[in-house]
N, C-alpha and C. Protein backbone atom coordinates (compact mmCIF):
# COMPACT_ATOMS: atom_id res chain seq x y z
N UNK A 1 40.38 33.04 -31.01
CA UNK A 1 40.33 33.57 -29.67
C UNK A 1 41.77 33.71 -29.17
N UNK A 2 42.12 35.01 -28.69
CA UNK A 2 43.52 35.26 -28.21
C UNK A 2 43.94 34.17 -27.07
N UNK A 3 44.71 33.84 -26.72
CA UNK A 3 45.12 32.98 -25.64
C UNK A 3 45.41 34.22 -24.16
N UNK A 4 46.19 35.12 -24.43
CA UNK A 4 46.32 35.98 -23.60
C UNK A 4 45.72 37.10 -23.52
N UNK A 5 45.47 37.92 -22.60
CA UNK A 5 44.51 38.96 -22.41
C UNK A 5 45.13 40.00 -21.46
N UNK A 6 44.77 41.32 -21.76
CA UNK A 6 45.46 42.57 -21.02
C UNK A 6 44.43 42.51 -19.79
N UNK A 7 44.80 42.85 -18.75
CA UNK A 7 43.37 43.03 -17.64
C UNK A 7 44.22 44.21 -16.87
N UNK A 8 43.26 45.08 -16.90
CA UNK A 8 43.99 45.96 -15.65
C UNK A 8 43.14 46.16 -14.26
N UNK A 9 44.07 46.01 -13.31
CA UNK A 9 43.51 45.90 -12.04
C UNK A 9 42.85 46.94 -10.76
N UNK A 10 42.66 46.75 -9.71
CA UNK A 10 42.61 47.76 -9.46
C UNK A 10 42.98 48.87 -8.65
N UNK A 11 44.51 48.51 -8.91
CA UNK A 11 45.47 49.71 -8.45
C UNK A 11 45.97 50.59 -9.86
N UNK A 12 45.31 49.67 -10.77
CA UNK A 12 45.51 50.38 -12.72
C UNK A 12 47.12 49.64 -13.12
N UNK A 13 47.28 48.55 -12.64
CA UNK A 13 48.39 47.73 -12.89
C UNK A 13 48.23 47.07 -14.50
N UNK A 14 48.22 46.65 -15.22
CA UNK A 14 48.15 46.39 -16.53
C UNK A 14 48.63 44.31 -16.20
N UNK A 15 47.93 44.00 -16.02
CA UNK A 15 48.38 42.06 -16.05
C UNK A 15 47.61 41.33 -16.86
N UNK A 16 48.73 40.30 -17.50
CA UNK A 16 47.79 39.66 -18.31
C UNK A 16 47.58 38.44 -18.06
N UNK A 17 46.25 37.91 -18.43
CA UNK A 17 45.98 37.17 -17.98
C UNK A 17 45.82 35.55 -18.77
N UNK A 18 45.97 34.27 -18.98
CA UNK A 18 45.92 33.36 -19.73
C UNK A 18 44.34 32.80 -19.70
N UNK A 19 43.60 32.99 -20.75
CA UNK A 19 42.11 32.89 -21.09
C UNK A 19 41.68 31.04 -20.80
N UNK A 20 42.55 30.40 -21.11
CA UNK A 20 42.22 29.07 -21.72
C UNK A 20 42.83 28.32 -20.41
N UNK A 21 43.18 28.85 -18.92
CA UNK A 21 43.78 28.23 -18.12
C UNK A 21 42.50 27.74 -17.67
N UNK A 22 41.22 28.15 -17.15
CA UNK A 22 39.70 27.81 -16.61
C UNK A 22 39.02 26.26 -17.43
N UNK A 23 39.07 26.77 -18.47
CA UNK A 23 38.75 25.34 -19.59
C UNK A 23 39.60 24.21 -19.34
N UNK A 24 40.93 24.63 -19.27
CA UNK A 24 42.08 22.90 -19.00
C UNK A 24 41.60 22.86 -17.71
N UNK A 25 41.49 23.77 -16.95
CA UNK A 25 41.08 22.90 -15.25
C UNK A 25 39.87 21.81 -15.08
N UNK A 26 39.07 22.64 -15.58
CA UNK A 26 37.63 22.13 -15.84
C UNK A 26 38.09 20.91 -16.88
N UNK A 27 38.26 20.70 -17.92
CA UNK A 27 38.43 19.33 -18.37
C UNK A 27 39.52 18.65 -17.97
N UNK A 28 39.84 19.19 -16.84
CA UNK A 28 41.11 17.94 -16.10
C UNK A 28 40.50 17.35 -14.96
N UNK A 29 39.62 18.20 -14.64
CA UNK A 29 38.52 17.35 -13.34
C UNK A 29 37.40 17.20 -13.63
N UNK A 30 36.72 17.12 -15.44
CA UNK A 30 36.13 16.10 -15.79
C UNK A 30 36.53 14.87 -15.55
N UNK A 31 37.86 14.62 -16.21
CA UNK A 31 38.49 13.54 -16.61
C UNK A 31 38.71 12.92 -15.30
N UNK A 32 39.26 13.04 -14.46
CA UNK A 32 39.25 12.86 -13.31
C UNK A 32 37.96 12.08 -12.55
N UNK A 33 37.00 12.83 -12.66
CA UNK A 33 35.84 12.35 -12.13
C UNK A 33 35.20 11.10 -12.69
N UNK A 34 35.28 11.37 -14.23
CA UNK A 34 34.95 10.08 -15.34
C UNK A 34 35.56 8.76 -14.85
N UNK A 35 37.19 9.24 -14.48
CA UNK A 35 38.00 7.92 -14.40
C UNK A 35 37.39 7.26 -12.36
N UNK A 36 37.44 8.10 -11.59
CA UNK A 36 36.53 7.88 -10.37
C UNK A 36 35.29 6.73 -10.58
N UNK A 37 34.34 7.31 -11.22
CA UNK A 37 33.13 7.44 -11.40
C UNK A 37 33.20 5.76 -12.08
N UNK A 38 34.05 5.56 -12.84
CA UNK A 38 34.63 4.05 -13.79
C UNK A 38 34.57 2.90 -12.19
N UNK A 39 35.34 3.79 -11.21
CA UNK A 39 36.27 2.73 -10.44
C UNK A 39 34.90 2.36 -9.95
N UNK A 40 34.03 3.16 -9.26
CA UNK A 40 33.25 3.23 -8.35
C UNK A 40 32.14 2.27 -9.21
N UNK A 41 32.03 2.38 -10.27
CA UNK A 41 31.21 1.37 -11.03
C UNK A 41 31.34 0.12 -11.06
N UNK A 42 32.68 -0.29 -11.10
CA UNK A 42 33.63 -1.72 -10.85
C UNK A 42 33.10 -2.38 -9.52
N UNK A 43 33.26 -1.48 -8.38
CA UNK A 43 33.51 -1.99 -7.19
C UNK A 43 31.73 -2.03 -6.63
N UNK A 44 30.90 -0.85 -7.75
CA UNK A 44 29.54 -1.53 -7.25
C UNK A 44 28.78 -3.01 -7.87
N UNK A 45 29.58 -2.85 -9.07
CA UNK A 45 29.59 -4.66 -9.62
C UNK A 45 29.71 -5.37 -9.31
N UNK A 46 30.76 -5.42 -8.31
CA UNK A 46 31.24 -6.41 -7.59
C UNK A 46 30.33 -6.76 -6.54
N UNK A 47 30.30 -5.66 -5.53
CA UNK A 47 29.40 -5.86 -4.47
C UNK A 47 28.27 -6.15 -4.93
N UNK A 48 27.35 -6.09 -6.16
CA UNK A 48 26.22 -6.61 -6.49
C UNK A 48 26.54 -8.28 -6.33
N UNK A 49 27.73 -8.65 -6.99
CA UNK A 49 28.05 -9.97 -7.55
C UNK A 49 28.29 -11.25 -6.23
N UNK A 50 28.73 -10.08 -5.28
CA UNK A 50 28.81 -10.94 -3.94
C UNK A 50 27.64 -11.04 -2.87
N UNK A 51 26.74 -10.25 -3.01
CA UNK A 51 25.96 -9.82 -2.03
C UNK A 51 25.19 -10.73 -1.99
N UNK A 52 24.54 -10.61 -0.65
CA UNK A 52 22.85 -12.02 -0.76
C UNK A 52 22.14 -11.20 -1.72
N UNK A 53 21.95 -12.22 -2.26
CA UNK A 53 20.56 -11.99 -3.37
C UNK A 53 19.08 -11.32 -2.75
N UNK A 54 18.69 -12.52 -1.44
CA UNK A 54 17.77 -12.07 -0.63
C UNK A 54 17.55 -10.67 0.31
N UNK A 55 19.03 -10.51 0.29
CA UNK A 55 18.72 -8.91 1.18
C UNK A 55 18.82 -7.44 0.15
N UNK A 56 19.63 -7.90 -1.22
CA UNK A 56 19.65 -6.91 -2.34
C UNK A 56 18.33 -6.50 -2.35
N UNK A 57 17.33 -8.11 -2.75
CA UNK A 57 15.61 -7.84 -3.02
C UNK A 57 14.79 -7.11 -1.97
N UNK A 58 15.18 -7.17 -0.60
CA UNK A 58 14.55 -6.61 0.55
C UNK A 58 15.33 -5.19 0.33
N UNK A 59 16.18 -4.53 0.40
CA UNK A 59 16.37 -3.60 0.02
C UNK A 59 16.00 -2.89 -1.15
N UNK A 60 16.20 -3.07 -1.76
CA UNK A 60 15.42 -2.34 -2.98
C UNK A 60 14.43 -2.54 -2.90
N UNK A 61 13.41 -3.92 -2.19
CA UNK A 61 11.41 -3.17 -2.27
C UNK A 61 11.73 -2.66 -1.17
N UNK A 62 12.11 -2.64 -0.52
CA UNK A 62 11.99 -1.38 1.09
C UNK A 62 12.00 0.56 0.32
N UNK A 63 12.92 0.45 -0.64
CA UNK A 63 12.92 1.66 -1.08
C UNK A 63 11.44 2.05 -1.76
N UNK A 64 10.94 1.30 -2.53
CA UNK A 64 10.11 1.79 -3.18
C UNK A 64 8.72 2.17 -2.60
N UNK A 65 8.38 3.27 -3.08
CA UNK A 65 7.18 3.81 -2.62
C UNK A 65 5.77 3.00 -2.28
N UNK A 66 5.58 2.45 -1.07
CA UNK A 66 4.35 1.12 -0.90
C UNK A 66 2.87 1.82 -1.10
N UNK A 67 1.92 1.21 -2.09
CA UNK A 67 1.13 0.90 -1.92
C UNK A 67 0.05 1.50 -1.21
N UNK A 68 -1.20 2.16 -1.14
CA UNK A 68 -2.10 1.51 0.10
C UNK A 68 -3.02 0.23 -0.03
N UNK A 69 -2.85 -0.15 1.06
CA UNK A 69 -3.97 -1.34 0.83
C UNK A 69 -5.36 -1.08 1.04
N UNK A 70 -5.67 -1.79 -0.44
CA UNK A 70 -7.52 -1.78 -0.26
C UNK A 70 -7.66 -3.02 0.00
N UNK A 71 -8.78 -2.80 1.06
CA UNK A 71 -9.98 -4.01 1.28
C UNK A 71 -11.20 -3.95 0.66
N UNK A 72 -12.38 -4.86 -0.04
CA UNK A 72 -13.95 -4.90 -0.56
C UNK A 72 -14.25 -5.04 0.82
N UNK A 73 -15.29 -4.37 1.02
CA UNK A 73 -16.15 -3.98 1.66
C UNK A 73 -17.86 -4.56 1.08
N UNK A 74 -18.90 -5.51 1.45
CA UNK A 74 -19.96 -5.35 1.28
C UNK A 74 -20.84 -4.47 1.29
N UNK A 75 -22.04 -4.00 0.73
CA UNK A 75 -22.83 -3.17 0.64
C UNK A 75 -24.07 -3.97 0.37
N UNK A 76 -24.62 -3.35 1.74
CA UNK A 76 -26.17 -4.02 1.90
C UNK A 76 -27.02 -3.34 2.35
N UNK A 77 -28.40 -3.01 1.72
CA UNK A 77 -29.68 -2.09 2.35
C UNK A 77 -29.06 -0.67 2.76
N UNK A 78 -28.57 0.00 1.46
CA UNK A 78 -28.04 1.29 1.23
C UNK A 78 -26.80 1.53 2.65
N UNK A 79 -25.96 0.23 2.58
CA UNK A 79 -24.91 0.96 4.38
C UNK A 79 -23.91 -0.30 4.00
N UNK A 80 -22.95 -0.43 4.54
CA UNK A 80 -21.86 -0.87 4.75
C UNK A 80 -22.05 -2.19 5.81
N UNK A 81 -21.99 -3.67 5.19
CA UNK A 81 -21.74 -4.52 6.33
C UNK A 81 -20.57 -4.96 7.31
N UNK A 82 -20.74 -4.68 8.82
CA UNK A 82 -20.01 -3.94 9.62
C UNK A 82 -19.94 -5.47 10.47
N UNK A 83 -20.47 -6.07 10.50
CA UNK A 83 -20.77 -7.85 11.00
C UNK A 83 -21.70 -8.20 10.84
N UNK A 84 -21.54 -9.70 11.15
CA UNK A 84 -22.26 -10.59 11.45
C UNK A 84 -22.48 -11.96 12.21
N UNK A 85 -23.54 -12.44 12.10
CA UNK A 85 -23.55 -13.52 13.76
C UNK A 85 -24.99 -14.50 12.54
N UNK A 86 -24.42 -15.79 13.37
CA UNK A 86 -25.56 -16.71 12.96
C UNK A 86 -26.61 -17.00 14.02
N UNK A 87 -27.88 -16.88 13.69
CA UNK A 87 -28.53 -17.01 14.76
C UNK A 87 -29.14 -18.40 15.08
N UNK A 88 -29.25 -19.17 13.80
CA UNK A 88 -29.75 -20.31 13.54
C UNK A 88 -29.10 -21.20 12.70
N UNK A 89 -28.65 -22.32 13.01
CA UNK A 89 -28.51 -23.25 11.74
C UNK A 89 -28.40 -24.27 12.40
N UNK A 90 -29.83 -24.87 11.48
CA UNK A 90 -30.89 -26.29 12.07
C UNK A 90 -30.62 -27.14 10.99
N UNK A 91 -30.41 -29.04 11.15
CA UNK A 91 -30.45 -29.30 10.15
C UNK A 91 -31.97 -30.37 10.43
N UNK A 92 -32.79 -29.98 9.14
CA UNK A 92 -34.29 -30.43 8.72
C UNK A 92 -33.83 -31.99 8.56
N UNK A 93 -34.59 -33.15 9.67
CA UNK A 93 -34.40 -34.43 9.74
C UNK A 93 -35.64 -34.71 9.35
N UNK A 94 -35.83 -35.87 8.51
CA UNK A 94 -37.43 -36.68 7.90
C UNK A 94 -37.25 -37.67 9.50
N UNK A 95 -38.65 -37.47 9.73
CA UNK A 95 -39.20 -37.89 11.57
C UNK A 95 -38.65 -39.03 11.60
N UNK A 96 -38.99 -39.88 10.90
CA UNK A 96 -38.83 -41.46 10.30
C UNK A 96 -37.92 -41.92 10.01
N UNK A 97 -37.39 -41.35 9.05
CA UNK A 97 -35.78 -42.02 7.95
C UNK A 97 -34.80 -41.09 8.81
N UNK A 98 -35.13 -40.26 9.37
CA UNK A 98 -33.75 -39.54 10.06
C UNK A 98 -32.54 -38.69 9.14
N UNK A 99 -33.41 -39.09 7.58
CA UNK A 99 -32.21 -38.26 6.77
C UNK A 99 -32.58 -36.80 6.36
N UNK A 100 -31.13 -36.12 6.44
CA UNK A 100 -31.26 -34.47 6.38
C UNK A 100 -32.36 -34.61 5.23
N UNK A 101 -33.18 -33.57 5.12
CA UNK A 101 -33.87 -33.11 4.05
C UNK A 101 -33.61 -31.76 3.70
N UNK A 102 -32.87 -31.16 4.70
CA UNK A 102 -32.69 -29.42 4.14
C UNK A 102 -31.74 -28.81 5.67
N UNK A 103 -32.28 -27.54 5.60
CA UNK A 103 -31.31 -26.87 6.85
C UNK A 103 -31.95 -25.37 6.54
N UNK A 104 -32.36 -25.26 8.12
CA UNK A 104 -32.88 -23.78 8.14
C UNK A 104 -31.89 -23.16 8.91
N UNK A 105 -31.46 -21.54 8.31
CA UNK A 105 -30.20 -20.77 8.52
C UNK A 105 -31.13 -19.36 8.52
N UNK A 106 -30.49 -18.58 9.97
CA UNK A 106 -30.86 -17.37 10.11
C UNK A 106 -29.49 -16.78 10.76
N UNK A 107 -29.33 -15.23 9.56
CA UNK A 107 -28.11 -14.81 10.28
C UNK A 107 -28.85 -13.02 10.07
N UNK A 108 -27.79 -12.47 11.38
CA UNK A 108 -28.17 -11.12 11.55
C UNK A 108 -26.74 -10.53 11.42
N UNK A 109 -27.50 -9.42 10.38
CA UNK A 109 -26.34 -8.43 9.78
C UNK A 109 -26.26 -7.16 10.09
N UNK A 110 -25.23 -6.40 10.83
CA UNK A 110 -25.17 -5.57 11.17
C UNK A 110 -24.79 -4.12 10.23
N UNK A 111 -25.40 -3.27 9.48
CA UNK A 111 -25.17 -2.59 8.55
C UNK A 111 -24.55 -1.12 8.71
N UNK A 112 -23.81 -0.49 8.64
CA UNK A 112 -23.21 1.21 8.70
C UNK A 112 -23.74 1.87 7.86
N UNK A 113 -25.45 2.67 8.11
CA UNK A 113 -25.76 3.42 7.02
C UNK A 113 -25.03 4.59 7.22
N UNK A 114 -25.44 5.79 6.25
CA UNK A 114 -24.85 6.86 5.95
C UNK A 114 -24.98 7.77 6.85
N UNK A 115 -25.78 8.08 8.19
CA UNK A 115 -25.58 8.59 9.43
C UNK A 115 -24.69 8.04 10.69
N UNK A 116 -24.23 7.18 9.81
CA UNK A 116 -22.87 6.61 11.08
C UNK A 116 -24.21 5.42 12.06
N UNK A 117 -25.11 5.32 11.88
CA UNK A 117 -25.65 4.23 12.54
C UNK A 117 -26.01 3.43 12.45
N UNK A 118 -25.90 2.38 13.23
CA UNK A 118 -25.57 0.63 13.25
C UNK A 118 -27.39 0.17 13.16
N UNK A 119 -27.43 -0.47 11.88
CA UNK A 119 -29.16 -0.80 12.57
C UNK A 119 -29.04 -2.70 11.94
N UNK A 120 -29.59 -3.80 12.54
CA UNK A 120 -29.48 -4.96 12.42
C UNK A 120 -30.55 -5.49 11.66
N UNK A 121 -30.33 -6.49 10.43
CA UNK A 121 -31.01 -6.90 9.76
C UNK A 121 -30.91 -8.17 9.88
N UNK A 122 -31.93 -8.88 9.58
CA UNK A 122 -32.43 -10.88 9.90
C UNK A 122 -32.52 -11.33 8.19
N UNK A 123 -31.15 -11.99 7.84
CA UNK A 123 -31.50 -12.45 6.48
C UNK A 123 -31.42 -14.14 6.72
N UNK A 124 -32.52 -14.78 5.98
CA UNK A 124 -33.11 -16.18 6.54
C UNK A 124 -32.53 -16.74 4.73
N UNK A 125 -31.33 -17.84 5.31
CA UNK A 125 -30.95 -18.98 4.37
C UNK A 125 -29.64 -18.00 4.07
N UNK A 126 -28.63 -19.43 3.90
CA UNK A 126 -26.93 -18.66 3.01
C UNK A 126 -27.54 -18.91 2.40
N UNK A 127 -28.53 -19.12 0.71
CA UNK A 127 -27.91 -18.03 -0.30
C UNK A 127 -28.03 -16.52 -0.30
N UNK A 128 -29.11 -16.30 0.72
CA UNK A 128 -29.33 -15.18 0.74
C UNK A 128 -28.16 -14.07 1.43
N UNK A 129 -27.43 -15.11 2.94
CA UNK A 129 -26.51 -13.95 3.10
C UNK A 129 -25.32 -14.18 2.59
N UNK A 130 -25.17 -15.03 1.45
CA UNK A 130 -24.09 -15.01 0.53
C UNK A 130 -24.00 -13.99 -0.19
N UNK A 131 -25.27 -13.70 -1.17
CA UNK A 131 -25.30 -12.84 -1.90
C UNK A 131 -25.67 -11.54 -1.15
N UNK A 132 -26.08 -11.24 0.26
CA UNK A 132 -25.52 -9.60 0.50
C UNK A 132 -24.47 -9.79 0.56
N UNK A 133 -23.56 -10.77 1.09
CA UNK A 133 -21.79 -10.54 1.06
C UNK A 133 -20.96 -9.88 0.06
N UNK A 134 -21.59 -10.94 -1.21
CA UNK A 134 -20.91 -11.00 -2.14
C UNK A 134 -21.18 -10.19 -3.49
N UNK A 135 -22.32 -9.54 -3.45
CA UNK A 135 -23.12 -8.96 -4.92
C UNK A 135 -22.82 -8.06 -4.61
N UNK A 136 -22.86 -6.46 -4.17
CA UNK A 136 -22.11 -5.39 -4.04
C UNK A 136 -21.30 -5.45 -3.08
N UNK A 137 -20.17 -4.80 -3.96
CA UNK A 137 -18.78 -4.53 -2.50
C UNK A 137 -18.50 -2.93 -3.49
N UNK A 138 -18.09 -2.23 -2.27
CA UNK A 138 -16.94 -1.14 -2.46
C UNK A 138 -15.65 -1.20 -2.14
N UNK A 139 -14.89 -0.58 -2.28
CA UNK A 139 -13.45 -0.39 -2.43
C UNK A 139 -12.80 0.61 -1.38
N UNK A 140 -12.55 0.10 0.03
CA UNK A 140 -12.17 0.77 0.74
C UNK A 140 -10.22 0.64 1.31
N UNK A 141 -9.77 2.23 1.50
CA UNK A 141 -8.37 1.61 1.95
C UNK A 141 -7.86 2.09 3.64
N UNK A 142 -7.05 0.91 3.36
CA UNK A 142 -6.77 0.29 5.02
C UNK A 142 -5.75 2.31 5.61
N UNK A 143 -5.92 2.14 6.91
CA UNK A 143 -5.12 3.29 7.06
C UNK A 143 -4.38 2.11 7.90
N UNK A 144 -4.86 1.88 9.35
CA UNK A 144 -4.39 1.16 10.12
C UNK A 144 -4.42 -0.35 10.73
N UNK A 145 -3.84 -0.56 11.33
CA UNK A 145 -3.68 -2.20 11.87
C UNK A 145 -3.55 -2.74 13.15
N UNK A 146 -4.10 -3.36 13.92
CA UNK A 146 -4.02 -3.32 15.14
C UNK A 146 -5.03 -5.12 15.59
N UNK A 147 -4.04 -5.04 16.25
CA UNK A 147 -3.43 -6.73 16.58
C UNK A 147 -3.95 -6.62 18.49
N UNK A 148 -4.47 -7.71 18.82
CA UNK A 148 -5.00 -7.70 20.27
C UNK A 148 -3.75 -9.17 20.51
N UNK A 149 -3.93 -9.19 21.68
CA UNK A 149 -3.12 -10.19 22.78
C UNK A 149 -3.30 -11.65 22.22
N UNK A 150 -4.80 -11.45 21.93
CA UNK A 150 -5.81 -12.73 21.08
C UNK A 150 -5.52 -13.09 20.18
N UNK A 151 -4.74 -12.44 19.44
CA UNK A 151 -5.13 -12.29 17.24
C UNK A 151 -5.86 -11.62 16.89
N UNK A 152 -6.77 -11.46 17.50
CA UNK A 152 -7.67 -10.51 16.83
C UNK A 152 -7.20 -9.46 16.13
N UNK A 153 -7.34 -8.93 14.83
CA UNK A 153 -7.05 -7.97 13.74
C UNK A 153 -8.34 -6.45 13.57
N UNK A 154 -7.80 -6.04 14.53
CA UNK A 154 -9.17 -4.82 13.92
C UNK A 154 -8.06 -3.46 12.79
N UNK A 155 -8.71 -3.48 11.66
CA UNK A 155 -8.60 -2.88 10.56
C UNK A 155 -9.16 -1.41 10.89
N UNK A 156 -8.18 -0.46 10.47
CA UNK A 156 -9.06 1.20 10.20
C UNK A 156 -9.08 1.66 9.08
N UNK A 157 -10.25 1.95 8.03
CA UNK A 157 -10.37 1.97 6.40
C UNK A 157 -10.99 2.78 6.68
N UNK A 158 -10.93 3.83 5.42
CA UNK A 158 -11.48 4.99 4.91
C UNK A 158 -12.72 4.47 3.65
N UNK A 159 -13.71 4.49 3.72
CA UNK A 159 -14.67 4.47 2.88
C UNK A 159 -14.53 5.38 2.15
N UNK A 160 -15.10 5.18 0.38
CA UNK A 160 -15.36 5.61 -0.83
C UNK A 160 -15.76 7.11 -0.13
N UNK A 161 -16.93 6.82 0.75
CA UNK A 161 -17.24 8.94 0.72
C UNK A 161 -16.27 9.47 2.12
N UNK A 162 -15.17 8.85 2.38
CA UNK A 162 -14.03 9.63 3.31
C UNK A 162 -14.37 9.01 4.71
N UNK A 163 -15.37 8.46 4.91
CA UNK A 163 -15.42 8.16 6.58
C UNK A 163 -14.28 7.41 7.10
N UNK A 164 -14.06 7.49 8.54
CA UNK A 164 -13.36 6.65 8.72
C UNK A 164 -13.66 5.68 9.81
N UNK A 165 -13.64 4.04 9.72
CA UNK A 165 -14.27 3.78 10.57
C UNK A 165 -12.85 1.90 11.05
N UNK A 166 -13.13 1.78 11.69
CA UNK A 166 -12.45 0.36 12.39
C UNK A 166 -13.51 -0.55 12.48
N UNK A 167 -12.86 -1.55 11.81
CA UNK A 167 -13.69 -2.96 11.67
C UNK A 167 -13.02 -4.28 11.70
N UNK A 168 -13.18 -5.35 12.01
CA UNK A 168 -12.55 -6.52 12.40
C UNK A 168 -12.45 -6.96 11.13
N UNK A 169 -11.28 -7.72 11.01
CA UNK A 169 -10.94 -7.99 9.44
C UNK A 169 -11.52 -9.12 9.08
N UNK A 170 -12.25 -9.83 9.97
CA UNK A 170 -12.98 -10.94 9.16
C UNK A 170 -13.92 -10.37 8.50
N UNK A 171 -14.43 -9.20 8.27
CA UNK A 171 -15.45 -8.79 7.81
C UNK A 171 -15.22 -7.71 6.59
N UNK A 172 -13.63 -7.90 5.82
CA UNK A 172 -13.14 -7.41 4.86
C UNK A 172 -13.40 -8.81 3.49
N UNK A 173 -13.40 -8.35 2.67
CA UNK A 173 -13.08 -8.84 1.39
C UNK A 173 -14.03 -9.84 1.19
């Protein structure tokens, strides 16, 4: 490859021009940048080496892309359990000896069928409203969060078929 080159311009001047001057620029502010790029590596070493440990870690999970949170959700009598309340819990005394013999438990469950409406069911004894609690759940995720004066936590989750509904978080998971 010639080093020099005829170029004529455009008044028809005849100048020549040096081909290989573009290439030394360009690999002189590679080099340049490489040797930068070195320092700047040093001095982020460092600052790793001094920094709190604890705020490095809060920074970097702050960056990363979060999550949504899912809550289980129960599923009872084809609907979503939305609450519940105890209506009863007696403990069964022998007349005589005065010792427990058992305990009668009635709780009412409030269900979200698939028309958005609330209808209340009477399930008699925990094992029974253990196991609507606990034997089907779905997989619902949280959108929102919202905190009363009280504590109170009311949750806003999107159900499996898209609804969206607010529910008190004791009545998640």
């Amino acid at each position: 490859m010639p080093r020099i080159k005829s170029n004529q311009n455009e008044a028809g001047e005849i100048k020549e021009v040096d081909q290989l001057d573009p290439i030394i620029a360009l690999q002189d502010k590679i080099k340049a940048l490489e040797e930068k790029d070195k320092e700047n590596q040093e001095k982020l070493k460092m600052l790793y080496e001094i920094a709190d440990k604890g705020r490095v870690f809060n920074y970097e999970n702050n960056k990363k892309e979060k999550k949504p949170t899912l809550v289980n959700l129960s599923k009872y009598a084809d609907g979503i359990i939305v609450g519940w309340r105890t209506v009863k819990d007696e403990l069964l005394k022998h007349p005589t000896t005065g010792l427990t013999m058992g305990e009668v438990q009635e709780y009412e469950v409030l269900v979200l069928d698939n028309e958005d409406k609330t209808k209340k069911h009477t399930i008699s004894g925990y094992p029974a409203f253990s196991s609507a609690r606990y034997n089907e759940r779905v997989e619902a995720q949280v959108t929102g969060r919202k905190e009363e004066w009280d504590g109170a936590i009311t949750l806003d989750v999107v159900l499996p078929d898209g609804r969206k509904i607010s529910l008190d978080a004791k009545y998640v998971n």
